[in-house]
N, C-alpha and C. Protein backbone atom coordinates (compact mmCIF):
# COMPACT_ATOMS: atom_id res chain seq x y z
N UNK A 1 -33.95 22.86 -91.63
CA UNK A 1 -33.55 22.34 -92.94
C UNK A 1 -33.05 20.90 -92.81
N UNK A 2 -32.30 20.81 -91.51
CA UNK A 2 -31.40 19.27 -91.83
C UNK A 2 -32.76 17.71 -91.86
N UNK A 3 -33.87 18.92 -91.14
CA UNK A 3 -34.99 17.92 -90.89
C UNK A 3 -35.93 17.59 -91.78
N UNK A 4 -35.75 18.67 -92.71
CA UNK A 4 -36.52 18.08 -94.12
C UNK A 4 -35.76 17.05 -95.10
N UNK A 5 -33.98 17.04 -94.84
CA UNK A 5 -33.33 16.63 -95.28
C UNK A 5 -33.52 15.15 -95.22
N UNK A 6 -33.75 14.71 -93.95
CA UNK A 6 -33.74 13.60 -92.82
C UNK A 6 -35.45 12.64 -93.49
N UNK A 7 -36.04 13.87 -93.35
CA UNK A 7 -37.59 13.18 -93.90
C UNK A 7 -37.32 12.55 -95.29
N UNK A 8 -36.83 13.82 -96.18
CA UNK A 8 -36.69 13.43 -97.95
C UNK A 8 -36.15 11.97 -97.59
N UNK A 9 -34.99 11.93 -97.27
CA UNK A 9 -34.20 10.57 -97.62
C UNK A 9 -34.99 9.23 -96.81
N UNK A 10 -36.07 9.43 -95.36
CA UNK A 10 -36.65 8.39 -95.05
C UNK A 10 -37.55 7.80 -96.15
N UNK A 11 -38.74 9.19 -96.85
CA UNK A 11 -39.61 9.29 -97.62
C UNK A 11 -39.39 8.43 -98.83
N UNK A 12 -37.79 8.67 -99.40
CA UNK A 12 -36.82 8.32 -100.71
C UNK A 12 -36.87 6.84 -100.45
N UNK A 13 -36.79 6.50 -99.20
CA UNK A 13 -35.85 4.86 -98.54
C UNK A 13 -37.68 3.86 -98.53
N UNK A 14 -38.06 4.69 -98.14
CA UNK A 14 -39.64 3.54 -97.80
C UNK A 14 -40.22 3.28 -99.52
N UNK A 15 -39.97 4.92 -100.08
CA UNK A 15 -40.56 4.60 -101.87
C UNK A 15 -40.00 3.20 -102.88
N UNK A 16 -38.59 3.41 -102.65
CA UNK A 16 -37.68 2.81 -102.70
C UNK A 16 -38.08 1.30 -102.47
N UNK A 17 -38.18 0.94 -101.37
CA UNK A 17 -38.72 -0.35 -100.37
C UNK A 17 -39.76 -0.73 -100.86
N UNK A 18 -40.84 0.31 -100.96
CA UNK A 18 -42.24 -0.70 -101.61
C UNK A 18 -41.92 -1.15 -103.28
N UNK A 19 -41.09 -0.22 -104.07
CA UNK A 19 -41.24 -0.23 -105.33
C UNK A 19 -40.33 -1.88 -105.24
N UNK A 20 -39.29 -1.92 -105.08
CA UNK A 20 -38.41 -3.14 -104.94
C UNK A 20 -39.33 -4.65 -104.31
N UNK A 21 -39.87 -4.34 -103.33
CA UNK A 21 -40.31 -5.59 -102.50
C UNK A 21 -41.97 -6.28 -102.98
N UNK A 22 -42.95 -4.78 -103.35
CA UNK A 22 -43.85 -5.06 -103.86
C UNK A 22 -44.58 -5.06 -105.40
N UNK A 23 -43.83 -3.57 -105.85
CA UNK A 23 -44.34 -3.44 -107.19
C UNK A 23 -43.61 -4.06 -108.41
N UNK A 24 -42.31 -4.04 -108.46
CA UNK A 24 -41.52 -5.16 -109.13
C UNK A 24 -41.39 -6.35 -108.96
N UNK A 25 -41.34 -7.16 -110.38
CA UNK A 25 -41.89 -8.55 -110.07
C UNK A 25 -39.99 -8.96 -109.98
N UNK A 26 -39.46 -8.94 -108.98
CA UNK A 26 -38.14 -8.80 -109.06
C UNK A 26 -37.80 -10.45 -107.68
N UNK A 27 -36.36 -11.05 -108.06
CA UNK A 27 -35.68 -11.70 -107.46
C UNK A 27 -36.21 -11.74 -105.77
N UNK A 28 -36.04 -12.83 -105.18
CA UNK A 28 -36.28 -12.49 -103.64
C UNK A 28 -35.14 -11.76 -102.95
N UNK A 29 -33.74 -12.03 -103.62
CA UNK A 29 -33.02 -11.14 -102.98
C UNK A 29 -33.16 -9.09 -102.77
N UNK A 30 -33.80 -9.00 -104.30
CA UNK A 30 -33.94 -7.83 -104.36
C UNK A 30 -35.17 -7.08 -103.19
N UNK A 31 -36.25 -8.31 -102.79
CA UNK A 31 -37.29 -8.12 -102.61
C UNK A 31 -36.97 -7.73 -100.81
N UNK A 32 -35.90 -8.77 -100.56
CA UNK A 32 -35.80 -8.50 -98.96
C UNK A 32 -34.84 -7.17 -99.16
N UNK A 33 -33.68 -6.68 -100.00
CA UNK A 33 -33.21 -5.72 -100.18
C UNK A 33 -34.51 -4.54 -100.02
N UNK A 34 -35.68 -4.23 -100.79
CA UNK A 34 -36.93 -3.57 -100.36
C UNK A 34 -37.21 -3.19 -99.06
N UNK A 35 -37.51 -4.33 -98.73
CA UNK A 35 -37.77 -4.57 -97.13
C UNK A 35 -37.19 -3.90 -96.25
N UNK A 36 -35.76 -4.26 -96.08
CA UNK A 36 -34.69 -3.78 -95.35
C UNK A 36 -34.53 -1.92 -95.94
N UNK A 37 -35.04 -1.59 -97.00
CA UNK A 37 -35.01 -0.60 -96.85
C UNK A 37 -36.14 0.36 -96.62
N UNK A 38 -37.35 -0.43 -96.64
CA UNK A 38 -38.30 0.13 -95.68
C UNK A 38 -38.59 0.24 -94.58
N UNK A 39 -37.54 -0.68 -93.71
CA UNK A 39 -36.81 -0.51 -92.13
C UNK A 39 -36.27 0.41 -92.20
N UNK A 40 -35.55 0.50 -92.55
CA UNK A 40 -34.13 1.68 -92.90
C UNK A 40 -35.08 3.45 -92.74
N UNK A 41 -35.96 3.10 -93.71
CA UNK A 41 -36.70 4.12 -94.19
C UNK A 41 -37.41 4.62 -92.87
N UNK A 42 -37.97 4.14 -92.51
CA UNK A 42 -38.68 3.99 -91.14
C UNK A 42 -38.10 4.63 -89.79
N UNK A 43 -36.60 3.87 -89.56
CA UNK A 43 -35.93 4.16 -88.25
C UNK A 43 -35.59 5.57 -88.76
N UNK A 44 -35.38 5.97 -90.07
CA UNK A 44 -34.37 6.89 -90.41
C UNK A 44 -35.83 8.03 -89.74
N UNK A 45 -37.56 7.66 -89.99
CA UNK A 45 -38.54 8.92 -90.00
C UNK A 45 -38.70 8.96 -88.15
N UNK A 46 -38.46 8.14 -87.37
CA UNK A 46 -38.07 7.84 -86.39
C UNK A 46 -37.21 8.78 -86.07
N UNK A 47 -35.96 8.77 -86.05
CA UNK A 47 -35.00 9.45 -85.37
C UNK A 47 -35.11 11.06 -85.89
N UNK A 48 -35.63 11.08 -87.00
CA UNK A 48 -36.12 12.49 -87.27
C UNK A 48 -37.00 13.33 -86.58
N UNK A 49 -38.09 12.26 -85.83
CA UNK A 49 -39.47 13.16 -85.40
C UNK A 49 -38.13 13.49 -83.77
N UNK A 50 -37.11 11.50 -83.09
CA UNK A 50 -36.78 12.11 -82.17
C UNK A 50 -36.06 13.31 -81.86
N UNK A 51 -35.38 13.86 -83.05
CA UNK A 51 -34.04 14.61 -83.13
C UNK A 51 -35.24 15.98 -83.18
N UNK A 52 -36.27 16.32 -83.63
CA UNK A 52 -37.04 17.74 -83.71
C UNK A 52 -37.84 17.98 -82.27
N UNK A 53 -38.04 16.53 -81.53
CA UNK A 53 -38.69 16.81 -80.31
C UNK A 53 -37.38 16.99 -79.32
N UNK A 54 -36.20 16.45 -79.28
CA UNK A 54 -35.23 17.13 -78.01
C UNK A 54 -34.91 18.39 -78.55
N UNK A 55 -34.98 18.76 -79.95
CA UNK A 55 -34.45 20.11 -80.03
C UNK A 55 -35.61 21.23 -79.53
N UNK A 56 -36.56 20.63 -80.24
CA UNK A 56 -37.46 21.99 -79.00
C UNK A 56 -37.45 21.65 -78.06
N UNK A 57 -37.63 20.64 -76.88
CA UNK A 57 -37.32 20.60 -75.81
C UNK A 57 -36.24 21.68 -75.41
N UNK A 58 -35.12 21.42 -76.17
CA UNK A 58 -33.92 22.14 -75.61
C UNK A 58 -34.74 23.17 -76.11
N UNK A 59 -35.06 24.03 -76.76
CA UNK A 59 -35.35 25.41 -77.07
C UNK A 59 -36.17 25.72 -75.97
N UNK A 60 -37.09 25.03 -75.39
CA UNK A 60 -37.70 25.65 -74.77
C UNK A 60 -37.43 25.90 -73.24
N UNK A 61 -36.29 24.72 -72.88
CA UNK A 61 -35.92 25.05 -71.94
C UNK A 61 -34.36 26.21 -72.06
N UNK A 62 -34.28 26.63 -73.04
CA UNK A 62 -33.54 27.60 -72.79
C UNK A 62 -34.47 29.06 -72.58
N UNK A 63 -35.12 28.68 -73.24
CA UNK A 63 -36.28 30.45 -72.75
C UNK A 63 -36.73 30.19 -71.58
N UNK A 64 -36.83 29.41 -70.75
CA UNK A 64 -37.18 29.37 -69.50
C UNK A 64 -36.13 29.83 -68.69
């Protein structure tokens, strides 16, 4: 669950990022605000895939 949690809010952060930086004809401040949160969005789908691969790791080295 916490990992779908983790995806929603990267998923939320990159939508977020394009709508601000590309699809609104909006301020440059707003636009690097976008940006930065399609980084954001990104590291956040990042640490998600890392946080599901040590946990099975650990799972699997506990059945061993």
């Amino acid at each position: 669950m916490k990992y779908l949690v983790l995806f929603g809010a990267g998923v939320a952060l990159i939508v977020l990022g394009v709508v601000f930086a590309l699809i609104l004809e909006l301020p440059v401040p707003f636009r690097i605000a976008g940006l930065v949160a399609m980084i954001l969005g990104t590291v956040l789908m990042g640490v998600n895939v890392g946080l599901q691969f040590f946990d099975r790791r650990k799972d699997r080295d506990r059945r061993l």
